[in-house]
Protein backbone atom coordinates (compact mmCIF):
# COMPACT_ATOMS: atom_id res chain seq x y z
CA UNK A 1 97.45 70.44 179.10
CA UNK A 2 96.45 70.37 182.87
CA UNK A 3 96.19 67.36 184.61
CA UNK A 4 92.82 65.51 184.97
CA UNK A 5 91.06 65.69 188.21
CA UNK A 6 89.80 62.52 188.01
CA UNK A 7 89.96 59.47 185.66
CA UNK A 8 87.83 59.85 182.57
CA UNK A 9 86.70 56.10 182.91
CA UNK A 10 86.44 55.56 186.60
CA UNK A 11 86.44 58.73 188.34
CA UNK A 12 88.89 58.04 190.74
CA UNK A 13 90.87 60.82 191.97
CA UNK A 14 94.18 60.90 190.13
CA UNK A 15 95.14 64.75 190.12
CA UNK A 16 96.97 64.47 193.35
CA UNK A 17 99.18 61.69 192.95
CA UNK A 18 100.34 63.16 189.87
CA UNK A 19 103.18 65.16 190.96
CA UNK A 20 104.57 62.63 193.30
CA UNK A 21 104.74 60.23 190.02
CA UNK A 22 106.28 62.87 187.84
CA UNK A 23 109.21 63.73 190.52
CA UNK A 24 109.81 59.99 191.35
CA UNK A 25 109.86 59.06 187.27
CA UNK A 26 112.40 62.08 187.10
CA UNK A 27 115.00 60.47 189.44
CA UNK A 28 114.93 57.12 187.46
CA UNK A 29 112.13 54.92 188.62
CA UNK A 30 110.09 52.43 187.02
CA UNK A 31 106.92 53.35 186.02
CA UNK A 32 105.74 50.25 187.26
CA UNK A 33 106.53 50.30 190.59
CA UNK A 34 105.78 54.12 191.56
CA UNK A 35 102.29 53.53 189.65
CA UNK A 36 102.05 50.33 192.09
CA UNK A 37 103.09 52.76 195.44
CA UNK A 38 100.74 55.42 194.59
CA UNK A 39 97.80 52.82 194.32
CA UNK A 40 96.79 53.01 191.14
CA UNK A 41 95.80 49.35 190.42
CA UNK A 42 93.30 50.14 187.51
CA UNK A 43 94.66 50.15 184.13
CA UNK A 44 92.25 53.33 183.16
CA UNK A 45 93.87 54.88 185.88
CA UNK A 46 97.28 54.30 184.94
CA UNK A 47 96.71 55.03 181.57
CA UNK A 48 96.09 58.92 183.06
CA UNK A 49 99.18 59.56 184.93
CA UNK A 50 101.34 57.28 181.74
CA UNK A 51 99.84 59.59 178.81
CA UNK A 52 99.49 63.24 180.31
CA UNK A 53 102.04 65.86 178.65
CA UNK A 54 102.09 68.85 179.56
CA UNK A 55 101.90 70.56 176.43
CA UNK A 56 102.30 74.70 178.61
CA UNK A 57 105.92 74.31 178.26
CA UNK A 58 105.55 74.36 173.90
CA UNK A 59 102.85 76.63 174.14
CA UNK A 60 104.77 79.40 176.15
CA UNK A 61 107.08 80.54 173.18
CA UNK A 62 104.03 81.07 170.70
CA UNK A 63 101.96 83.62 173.21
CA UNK A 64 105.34 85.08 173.72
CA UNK A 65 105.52 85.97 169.84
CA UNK A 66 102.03 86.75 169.66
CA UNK A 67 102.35 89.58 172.73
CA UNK A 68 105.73 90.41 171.24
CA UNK A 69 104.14 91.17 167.75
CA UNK A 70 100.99 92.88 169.23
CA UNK A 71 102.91 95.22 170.94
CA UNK A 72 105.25 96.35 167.50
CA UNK A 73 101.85 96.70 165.79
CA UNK A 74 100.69 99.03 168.34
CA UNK A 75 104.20 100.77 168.41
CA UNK A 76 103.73 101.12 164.45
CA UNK A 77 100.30 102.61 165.07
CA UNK A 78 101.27 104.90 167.28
């Protein structure tokens, strides 16, 4: 999933400040606290940047497969 531009509720801008809370949540920080840095002070906000996966990462290996298989049905055609 990509990140959202902006909040669905609010609107605010949250796309940007999502990388700087990924990499600081990565070294060990509370949530809490980087949430509080970056200035996200509404809970529809925070509930964004808390409950985005990024879902490319387990959707990589089955469009591997997929081209994989396409190309040993064209190979079989041929």
């Amino acid at each position: 999933m990509l990140v959202p531009v902006r909040c669905f509720t609010c609107g605010k801008l949250i796309a940007d400040k999502y990388s700087d809370y990924q990499n600081r949540i990565k070294t060990g920080e509370d949530p809490k606290k980087v949430l509080d840095d970056l200035g996200m002070e509404r809970y529809c906000c925070r509930r964004m940047l808390l409950t985005t996966v990024e879902t490319i990462q387990q959707v990589i290996p089955f469009y591997e497969a997929m081209h994989k298989r396409n190309q040993e049905v064209q190979s079989e055609l041929e």
